[in-house]
PDBML (XML) file of the C-alpha atoms, coordinates in Angstrom:
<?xml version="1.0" encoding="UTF-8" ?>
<PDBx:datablock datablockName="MODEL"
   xmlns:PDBx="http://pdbml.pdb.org/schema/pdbx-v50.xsd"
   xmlns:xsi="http://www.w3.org/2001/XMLSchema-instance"
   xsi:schemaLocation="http://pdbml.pdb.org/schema/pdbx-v50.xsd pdbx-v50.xsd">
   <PDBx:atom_siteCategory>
      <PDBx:atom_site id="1">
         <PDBx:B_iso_or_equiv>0.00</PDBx:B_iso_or_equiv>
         <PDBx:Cartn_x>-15.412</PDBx:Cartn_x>
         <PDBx:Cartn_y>4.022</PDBx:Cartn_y>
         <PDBx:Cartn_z>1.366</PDBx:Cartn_z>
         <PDBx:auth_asym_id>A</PDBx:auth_asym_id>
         <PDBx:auth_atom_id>CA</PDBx:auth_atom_id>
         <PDBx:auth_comp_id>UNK</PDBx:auth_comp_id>
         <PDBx:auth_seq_id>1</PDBx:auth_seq_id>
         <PDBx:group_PDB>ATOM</PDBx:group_PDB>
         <PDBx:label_alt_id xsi:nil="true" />
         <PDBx:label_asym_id>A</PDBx:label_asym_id>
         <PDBx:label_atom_id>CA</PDBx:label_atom_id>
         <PDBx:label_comp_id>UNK</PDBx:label_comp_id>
         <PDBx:label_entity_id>1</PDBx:label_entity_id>
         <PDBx:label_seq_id>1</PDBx:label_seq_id>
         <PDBx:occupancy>1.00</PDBx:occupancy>
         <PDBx:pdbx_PDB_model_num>1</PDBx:pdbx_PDB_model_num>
         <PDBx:type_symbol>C</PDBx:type_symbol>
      </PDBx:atom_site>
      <PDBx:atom_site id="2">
         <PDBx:B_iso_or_equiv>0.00</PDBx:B_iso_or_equiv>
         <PDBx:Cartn_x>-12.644</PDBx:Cartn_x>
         <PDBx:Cartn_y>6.453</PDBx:Cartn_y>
         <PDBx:Cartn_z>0.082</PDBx:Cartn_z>
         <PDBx:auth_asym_id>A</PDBx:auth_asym_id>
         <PDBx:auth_atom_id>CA</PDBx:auth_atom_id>
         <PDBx:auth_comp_id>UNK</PDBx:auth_comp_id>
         <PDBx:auth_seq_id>2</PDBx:auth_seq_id>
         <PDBx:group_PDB>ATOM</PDBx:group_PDB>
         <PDBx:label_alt_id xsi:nil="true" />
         <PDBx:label_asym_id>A</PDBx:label_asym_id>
         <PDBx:label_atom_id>CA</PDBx:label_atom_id>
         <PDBx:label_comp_id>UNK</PDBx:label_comp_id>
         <PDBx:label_entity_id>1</PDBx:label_entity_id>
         <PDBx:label_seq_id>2</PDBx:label_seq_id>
         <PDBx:occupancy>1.00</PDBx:occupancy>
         <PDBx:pdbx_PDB_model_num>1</PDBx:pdbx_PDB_model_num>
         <PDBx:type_symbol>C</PDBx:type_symbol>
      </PDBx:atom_site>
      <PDBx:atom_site id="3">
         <PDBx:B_iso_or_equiv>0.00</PDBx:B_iso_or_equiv>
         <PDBx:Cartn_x>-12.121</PDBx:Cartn_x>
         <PDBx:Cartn_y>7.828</PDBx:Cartn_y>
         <PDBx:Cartn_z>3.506</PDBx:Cartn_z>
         <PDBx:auth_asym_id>A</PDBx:auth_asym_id>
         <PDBx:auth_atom_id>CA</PDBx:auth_atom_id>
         <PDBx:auth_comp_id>UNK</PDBx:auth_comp_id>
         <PDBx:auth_seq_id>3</PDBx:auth_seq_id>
         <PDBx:group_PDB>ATOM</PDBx:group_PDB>
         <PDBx:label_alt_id xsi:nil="true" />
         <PDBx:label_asym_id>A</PDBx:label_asym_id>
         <PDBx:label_atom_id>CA</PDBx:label_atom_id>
         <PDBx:label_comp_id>UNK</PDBx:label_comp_id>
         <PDBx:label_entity_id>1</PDBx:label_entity_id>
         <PDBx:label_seq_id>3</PDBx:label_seq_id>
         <PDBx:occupancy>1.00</PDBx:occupancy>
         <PDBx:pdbx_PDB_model_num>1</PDBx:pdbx_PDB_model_num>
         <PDBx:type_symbol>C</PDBx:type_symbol>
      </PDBx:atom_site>
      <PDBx:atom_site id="4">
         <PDBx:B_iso_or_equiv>0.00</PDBx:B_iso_or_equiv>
         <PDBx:Cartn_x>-11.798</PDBx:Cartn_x>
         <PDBx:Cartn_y>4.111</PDBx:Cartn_y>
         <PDBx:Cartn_z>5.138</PDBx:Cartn_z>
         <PDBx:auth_asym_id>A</PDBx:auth_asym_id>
         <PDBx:auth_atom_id>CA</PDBx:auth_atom_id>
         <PDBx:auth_comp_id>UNK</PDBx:auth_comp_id>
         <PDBx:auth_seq_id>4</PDBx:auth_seq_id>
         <PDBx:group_PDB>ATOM</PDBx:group_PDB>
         <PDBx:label_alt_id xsi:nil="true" />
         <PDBx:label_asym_id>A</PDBx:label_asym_id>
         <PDBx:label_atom_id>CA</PDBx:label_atom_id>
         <PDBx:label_comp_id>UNK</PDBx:label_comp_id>
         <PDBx:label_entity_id>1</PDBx:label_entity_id>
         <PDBx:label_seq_id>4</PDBx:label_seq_id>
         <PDBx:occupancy>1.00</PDBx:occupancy>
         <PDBx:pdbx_PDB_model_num>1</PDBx:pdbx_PDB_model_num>
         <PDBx:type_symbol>C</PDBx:type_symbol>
      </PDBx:atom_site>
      <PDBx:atom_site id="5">
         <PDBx:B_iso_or_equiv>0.00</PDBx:B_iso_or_equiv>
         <PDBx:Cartn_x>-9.807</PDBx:Cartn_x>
         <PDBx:Cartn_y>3.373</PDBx:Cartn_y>
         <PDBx:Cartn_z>2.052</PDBx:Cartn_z>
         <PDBx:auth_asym_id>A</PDBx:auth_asym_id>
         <PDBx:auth_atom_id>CA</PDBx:auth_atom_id>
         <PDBx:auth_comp_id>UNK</PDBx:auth_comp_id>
         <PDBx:auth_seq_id>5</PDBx:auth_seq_id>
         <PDBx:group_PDB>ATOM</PDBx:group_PDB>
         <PDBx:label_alt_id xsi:nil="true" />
         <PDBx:label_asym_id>A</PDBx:label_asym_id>
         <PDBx:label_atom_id>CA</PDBx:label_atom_id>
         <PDBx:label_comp_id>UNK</PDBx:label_comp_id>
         <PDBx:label_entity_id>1</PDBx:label_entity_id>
         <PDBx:label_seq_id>5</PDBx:label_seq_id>
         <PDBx:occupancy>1.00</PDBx:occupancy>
         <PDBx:pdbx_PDB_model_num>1</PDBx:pdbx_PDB_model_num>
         <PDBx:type_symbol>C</PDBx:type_symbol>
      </PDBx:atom_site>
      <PDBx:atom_site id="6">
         <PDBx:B_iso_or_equiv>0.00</PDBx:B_iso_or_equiv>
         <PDBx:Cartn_x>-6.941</PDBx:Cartn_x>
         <PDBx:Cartn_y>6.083</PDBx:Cartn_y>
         <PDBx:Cartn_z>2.767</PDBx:Cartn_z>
         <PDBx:auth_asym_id>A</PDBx:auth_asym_id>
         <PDBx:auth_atom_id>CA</PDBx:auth_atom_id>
         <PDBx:auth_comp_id>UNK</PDBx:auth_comp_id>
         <PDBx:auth_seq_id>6</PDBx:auth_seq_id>
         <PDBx:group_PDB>ATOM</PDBx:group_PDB>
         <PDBx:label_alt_id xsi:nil="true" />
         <PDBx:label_asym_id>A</PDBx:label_asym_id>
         <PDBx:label_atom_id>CA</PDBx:label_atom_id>
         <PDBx:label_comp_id>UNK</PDBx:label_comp_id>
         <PDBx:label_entity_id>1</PDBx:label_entity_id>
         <PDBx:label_seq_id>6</PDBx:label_seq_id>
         <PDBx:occupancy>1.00</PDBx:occupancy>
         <PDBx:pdbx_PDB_model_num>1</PDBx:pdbx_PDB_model_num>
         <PDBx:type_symbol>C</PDBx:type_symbol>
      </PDBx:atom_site>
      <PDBx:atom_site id="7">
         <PDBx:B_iso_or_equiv>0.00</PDBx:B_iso_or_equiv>
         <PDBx:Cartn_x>-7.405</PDBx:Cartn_x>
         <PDBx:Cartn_y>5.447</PDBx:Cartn_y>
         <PDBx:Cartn_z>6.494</PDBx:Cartn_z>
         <PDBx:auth_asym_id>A</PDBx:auth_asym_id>
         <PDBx:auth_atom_id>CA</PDBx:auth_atom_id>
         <PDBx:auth_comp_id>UNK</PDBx:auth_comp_id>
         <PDBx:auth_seq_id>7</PDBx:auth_seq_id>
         <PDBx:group_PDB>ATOM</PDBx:group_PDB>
         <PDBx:label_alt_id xsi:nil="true" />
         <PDBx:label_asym_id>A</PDBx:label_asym_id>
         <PDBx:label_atom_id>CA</PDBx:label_atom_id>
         <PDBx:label_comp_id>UNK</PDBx:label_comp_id>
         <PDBx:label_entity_id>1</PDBx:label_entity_id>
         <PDBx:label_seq_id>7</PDBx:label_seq_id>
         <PDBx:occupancy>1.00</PDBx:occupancy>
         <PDBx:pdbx_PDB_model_num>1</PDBx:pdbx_PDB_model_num>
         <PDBx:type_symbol>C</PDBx:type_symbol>
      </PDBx:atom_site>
      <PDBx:atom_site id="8">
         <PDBx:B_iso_or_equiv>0.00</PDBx:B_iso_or_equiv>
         <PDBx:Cartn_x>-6.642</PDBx:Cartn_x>
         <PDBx:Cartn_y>1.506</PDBx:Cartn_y>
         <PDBx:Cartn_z>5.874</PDBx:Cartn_z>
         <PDBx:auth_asym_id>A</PDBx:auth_asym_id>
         <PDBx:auth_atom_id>CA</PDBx:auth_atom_id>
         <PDBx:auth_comp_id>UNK</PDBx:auth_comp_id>
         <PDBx:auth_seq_id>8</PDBx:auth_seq_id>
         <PDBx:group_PDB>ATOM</PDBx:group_PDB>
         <PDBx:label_alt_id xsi:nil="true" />
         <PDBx:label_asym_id>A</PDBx:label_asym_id>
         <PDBx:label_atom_id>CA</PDBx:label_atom_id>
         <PDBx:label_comp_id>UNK</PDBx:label_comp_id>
         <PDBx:label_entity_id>1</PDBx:label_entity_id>
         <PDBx:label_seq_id>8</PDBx:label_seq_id>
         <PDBx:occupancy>1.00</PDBx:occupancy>
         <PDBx:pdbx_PDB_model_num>1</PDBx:pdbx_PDB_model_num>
         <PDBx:type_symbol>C</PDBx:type_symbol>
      </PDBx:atom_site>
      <PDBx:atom_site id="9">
         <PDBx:B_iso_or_equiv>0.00</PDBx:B_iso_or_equiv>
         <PDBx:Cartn_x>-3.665</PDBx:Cartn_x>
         <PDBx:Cartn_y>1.974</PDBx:Cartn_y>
         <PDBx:Cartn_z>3.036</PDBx:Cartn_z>
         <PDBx:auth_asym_id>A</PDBx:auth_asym_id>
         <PDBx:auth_atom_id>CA</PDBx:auth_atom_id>
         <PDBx:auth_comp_id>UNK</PDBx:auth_comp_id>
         <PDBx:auth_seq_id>9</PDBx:auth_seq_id>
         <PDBx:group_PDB>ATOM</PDBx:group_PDB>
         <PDBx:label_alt_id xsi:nil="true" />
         <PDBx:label_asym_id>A</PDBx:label_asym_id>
         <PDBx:label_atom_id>CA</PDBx:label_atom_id>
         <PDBx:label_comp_id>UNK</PDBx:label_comp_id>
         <PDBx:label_entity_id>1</PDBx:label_entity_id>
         <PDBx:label_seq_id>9</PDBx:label_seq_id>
         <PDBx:occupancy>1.00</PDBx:occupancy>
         <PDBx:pdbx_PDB_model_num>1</PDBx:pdbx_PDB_model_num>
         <PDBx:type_symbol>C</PDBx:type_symbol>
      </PDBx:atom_site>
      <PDBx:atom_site id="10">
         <PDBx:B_iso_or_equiv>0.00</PDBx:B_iso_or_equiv>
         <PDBx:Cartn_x>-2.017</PDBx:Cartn_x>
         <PDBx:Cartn_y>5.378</PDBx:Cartn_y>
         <PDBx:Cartn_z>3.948</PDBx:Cartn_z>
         <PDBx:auth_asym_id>A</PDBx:auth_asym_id>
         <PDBx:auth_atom_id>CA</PDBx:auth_atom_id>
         <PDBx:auth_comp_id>UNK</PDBx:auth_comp_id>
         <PDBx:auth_seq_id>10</PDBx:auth_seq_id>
         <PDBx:group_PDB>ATOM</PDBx:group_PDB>
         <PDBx:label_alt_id xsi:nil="true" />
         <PDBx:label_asym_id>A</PDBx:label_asym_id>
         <PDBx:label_atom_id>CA</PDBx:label_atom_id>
         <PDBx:label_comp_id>UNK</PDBx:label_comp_id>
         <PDBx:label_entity_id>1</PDBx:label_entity_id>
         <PDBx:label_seq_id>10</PDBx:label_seq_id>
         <PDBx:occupancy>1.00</PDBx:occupancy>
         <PDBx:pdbx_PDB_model_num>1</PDBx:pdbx_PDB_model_num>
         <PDBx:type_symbol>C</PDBx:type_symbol>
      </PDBx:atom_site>
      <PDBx:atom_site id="11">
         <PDBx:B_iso_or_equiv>0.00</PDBx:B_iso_or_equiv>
         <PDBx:Cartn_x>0.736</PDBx:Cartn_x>
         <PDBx:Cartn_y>3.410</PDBx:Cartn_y>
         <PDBx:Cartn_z>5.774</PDBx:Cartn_z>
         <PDBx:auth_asym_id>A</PDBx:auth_asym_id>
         <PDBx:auth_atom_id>CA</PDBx:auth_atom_id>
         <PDBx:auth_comp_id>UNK</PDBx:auth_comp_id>
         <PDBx:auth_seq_id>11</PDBx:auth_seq_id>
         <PDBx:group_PDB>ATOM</PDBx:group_PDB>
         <PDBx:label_alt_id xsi:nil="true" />
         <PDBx:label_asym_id>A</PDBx:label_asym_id>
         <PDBx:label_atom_id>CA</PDBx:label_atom_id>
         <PDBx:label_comp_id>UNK</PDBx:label_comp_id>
         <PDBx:label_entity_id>1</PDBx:label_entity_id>
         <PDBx:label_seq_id>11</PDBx:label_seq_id>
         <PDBx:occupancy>1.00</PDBx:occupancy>
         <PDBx:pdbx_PDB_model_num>1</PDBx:pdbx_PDB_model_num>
         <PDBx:type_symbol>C</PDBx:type_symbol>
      </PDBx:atom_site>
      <PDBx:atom_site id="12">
         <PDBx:B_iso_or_equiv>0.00</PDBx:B_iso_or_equiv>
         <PDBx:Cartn_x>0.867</PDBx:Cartn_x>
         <PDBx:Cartn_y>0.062</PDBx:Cartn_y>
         <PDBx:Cartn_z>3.948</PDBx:Cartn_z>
         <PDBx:auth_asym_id>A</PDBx:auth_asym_id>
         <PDBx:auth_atom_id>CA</PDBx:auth_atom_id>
         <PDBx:auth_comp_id>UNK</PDBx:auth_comp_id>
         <PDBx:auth_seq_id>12</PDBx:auth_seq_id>
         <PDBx:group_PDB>ATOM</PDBx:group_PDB>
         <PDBx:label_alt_id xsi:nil="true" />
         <PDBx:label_asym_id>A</PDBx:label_asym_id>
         <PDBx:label_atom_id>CA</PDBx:label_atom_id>
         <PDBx:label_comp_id>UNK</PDBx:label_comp_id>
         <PDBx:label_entity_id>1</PDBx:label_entity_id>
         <PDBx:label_seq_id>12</PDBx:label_seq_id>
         <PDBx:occupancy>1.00</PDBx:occupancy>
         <PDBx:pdbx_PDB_model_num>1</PDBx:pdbx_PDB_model_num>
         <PDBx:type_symbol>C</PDBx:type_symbol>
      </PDBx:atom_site>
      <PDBx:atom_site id="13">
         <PDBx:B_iso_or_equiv>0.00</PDBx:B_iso_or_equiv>
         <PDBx:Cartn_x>3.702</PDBx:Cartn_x>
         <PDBx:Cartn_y>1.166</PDBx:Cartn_y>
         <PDBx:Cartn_z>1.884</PDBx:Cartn_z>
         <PDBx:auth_asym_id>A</PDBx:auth_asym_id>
         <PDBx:auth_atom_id>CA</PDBx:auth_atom_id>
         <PDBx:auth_comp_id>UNK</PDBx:auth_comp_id>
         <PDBx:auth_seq_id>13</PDBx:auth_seq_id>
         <PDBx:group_PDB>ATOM</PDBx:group_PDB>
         <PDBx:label_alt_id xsi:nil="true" />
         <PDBx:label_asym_id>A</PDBx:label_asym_id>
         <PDBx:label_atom_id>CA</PDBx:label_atom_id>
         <PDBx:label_comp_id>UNK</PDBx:label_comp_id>
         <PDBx:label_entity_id>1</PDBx:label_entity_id>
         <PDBx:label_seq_id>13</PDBx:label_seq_id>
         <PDBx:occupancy>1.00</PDBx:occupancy>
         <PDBx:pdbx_PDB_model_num>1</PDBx:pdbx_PDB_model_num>
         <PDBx:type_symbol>C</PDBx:type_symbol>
      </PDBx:atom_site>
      <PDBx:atom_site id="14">
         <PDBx:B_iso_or_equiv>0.00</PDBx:B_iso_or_equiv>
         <PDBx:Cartn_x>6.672</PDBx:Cartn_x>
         <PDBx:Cartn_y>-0.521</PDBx:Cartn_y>
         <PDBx:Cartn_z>-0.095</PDBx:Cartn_z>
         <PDBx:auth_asym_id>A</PDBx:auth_asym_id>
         <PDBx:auth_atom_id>CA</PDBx:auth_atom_id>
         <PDBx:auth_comp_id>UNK</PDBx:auth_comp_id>
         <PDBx:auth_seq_id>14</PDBx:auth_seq_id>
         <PDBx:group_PDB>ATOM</PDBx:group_PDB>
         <PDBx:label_alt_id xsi:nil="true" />
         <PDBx:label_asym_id>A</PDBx:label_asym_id>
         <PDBx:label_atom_id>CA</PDBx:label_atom_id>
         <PDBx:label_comp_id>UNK</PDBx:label_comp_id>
         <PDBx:label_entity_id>1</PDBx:label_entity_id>
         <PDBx:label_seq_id>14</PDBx:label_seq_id>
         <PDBx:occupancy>1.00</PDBx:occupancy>
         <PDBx:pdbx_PDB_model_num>1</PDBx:pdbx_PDB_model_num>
         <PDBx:type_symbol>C</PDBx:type_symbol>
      </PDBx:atom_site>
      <PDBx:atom_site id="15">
         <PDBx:B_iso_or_equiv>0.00</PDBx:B_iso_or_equiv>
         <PDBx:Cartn_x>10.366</PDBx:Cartn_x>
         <PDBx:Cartn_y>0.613</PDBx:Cartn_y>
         <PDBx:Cartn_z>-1.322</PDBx:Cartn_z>
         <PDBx:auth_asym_id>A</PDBx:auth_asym_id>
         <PDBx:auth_atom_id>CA</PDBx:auth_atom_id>
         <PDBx:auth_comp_id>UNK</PDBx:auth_comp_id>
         <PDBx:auth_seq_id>15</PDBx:auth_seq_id>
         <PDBx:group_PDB>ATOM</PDBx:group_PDB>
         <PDBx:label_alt_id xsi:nil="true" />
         <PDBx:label_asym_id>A</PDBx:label_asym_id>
         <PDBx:label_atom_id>CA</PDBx:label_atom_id>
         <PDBx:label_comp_id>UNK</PDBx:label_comp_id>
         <PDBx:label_entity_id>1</PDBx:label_entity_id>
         <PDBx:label_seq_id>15</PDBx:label_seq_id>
         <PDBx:occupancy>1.00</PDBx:occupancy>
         <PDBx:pdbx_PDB_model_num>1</PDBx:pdbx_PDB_model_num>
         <PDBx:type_symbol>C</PDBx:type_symbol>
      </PDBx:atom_site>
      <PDBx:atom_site id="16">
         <PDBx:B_iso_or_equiv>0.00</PDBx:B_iso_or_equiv>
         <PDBx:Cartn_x>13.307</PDBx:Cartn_x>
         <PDBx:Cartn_y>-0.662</PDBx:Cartn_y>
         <PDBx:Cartn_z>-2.293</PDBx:Cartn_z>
         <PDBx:auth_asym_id>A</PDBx:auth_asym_id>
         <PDBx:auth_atom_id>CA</PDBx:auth_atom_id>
         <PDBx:auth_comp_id>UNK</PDBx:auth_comp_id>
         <PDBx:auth_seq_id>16</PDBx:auth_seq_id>
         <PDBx:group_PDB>ATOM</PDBx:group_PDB>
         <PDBx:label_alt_id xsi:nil="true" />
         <PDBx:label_asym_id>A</PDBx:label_asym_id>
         <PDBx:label_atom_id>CA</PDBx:label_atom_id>
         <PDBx:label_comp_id>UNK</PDBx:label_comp_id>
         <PDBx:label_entity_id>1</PDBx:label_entity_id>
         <PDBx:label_seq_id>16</PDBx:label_seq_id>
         <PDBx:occupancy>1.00</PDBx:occupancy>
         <PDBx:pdbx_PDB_model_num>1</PDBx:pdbx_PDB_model_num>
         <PDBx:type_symbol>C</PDBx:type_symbol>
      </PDBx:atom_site>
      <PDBx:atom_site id="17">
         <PDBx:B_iso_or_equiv>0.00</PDBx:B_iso_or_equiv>
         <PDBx:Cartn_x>15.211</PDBx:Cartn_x>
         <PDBx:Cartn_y>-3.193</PDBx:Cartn_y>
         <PDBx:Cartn_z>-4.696</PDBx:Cartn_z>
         <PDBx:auth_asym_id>A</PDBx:auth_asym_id>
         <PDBx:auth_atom_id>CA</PDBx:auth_atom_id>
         <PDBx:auth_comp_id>UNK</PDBx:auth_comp_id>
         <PDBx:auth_seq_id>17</PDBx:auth_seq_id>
         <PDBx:group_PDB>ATOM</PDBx:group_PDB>
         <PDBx:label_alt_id xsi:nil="true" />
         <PDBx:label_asym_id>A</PDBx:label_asym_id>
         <PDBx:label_atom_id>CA</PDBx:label_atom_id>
         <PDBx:label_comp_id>UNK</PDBx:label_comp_id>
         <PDBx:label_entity_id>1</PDBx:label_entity_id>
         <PDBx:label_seq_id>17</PDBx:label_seq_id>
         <PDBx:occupancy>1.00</PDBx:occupancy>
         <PDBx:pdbx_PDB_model_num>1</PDBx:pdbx_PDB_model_num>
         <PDBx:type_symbol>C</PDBx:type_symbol>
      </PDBx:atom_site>
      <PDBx:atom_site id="18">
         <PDBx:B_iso_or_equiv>0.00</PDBx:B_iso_or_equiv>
         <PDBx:Cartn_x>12.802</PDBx:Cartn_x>
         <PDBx:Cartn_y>-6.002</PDBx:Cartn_y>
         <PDBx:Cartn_z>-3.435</PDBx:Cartn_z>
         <PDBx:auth_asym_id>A</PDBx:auth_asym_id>
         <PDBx:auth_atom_id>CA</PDBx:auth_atom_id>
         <PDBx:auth_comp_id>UNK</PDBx:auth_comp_id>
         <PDBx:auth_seq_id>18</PDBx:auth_seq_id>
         <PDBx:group_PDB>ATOM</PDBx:group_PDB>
         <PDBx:label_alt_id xsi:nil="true" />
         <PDBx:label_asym_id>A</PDBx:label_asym_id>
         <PDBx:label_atom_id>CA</PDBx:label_atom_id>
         <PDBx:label_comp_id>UNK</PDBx:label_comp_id>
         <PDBx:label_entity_id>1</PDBx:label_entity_id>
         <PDBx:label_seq_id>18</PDBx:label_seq_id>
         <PDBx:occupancy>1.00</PDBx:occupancy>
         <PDBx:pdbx_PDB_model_num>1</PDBx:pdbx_PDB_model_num>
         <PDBx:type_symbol>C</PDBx:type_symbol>
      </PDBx:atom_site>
      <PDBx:atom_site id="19">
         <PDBx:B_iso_or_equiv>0.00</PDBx:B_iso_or_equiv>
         <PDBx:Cartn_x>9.290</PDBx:Cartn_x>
         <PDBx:Cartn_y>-4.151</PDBx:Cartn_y>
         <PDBx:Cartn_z>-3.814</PDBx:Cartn_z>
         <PDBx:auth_asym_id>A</PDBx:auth_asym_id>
         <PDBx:auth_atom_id>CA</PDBx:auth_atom_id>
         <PDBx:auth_comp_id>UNK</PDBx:auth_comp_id>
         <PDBx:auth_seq_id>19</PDBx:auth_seq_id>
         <PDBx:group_PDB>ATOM</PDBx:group_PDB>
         <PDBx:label_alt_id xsi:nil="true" />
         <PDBx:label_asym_id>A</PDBx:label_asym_id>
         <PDBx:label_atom_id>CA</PDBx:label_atom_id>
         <PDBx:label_comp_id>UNK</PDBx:label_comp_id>
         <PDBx:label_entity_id>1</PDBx:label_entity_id>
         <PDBx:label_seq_id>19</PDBx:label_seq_id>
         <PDBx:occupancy>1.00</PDBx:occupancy>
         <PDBx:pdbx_PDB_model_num>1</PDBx:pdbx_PDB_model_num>
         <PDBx:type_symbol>C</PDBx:type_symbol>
      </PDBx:atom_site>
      <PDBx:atom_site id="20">
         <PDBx:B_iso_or_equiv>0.00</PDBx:B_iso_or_equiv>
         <PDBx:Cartn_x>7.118</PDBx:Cartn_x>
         <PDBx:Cartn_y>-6.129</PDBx:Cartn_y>
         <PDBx:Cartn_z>-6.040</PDBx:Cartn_z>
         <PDBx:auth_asym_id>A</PDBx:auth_asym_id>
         <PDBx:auth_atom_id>CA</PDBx:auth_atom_id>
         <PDBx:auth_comp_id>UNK</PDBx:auth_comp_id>
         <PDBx:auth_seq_id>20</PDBx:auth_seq_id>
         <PDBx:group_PDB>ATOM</PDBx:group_PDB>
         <PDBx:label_alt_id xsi:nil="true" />
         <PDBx:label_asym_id>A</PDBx:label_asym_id>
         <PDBx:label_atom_id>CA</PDBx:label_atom_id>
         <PDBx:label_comp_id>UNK</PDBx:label_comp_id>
         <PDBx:label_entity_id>1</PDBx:label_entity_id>
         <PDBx:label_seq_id>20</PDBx:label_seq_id>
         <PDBx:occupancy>1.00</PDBx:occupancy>
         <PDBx:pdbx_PDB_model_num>1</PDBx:pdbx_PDB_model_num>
         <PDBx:type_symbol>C</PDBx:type_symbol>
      </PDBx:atom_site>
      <PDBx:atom_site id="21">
         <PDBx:B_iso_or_equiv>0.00</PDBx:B_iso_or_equiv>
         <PDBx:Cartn_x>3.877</PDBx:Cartn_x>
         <PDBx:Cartn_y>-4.255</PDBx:Cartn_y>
         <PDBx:Cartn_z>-6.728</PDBx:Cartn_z>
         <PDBx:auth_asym_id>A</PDBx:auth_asym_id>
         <PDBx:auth_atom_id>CA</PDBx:auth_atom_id>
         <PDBx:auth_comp_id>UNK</PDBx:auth_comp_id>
         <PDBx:auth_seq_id>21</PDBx:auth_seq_id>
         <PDBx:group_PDB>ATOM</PDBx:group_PDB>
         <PDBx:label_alt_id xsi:nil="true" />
         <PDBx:label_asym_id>A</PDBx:label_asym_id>
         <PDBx:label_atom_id>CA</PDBx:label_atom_id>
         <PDBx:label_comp_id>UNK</PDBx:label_comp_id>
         <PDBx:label_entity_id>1</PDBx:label_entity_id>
         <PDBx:label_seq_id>21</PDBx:label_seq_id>
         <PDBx:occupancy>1.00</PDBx:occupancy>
         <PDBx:pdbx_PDB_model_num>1</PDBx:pdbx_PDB_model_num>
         <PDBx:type_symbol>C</PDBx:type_symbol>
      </PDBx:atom_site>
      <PDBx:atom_site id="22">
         <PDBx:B_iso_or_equiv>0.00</PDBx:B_iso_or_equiv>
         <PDBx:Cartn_x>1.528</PDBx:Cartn_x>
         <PDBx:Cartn_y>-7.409</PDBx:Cartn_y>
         <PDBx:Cartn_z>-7.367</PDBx:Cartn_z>
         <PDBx:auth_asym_id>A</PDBx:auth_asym_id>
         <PDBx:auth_atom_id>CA</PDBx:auth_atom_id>
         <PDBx:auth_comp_id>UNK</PDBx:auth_comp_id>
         <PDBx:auth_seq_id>22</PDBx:auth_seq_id>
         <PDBx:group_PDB>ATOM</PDBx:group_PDB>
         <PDBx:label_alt_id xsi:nil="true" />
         <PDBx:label_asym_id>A</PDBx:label_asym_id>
         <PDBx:label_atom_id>CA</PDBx:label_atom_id>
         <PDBx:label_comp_id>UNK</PDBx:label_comp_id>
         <PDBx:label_entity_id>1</PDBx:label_entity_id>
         <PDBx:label_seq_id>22</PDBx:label_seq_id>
         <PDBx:occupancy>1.00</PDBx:occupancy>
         <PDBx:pdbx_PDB_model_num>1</PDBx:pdbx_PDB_model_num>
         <PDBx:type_symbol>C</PDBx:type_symbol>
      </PDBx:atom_site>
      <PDBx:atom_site id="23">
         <PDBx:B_iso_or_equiv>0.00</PDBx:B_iso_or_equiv>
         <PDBx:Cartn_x>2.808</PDBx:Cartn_x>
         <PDBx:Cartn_y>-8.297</PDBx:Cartn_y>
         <PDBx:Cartn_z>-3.980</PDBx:Cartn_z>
         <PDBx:auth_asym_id>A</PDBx:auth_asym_id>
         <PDBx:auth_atom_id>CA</PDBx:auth_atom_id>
         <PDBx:auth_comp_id>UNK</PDBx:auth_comp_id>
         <PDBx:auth_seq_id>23</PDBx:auth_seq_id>
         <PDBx:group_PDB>ATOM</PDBx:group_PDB>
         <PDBx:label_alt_id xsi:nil="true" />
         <PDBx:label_asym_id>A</PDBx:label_asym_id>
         <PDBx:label_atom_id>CA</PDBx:label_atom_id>
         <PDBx:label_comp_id>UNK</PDBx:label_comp_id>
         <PDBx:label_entity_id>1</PDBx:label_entity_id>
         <PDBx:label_seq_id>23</PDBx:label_seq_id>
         <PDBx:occupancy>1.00</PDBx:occupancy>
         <PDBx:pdbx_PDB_model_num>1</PDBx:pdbx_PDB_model_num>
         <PDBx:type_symbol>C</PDBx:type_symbol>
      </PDBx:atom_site>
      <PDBx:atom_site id="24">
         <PDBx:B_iso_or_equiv>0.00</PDBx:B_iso_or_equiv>
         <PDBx:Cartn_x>1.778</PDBx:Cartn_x>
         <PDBx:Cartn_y>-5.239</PDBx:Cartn_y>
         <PDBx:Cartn_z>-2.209</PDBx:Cartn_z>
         <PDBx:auth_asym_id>A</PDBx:auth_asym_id>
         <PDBx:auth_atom_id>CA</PDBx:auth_atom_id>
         <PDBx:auth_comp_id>UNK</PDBx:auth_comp_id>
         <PDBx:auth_seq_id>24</PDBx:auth_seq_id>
         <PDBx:group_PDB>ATOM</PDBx:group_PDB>
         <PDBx:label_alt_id xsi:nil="true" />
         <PDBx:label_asym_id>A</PDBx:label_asym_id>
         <PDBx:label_atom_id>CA</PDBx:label_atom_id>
         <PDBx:label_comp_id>UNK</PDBx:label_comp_id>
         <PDBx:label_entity_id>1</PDBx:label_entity_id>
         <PDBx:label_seq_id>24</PDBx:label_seq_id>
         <PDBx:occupancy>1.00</PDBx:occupancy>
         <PDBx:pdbx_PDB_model_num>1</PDBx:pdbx_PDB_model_num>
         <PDBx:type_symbol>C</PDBx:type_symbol>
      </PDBx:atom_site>
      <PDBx:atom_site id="25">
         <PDBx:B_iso_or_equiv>0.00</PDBx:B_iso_or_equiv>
         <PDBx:Cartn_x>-1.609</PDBx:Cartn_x>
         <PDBx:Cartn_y>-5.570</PDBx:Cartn_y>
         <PDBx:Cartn_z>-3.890</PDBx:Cartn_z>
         <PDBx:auth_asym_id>A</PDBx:auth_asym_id>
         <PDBx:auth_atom_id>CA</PDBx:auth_atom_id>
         <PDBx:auth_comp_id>UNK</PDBx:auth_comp_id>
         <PDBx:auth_seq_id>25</PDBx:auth_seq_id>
         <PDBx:group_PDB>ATOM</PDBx:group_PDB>
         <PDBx:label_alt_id xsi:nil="true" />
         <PDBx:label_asym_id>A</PDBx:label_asym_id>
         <PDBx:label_atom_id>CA</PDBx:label_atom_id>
         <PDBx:label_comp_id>UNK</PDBx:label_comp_id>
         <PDBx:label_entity_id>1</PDBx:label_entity_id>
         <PDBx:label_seq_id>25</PDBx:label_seq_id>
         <PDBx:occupancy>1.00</PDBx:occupancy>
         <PDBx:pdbx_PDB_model_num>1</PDBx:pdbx_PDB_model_num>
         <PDBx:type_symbol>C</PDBx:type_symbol>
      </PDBx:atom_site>
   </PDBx:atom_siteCategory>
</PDBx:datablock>
């Protein structure tokens, strides 16, 4: 589901001194 997978995570983004990649995950 590539498409539904882009569709789902485009927005779900992270930034900053507190962004934590395991956490976004």
């Amino acid at each position: 589901l590539a498409l539904s997978a882009l569709m789902c995570l485009g927005i779900l983004t992270s930034c900053g001194n507190s962004f934590s990649a395991g956490d976004l995950v």
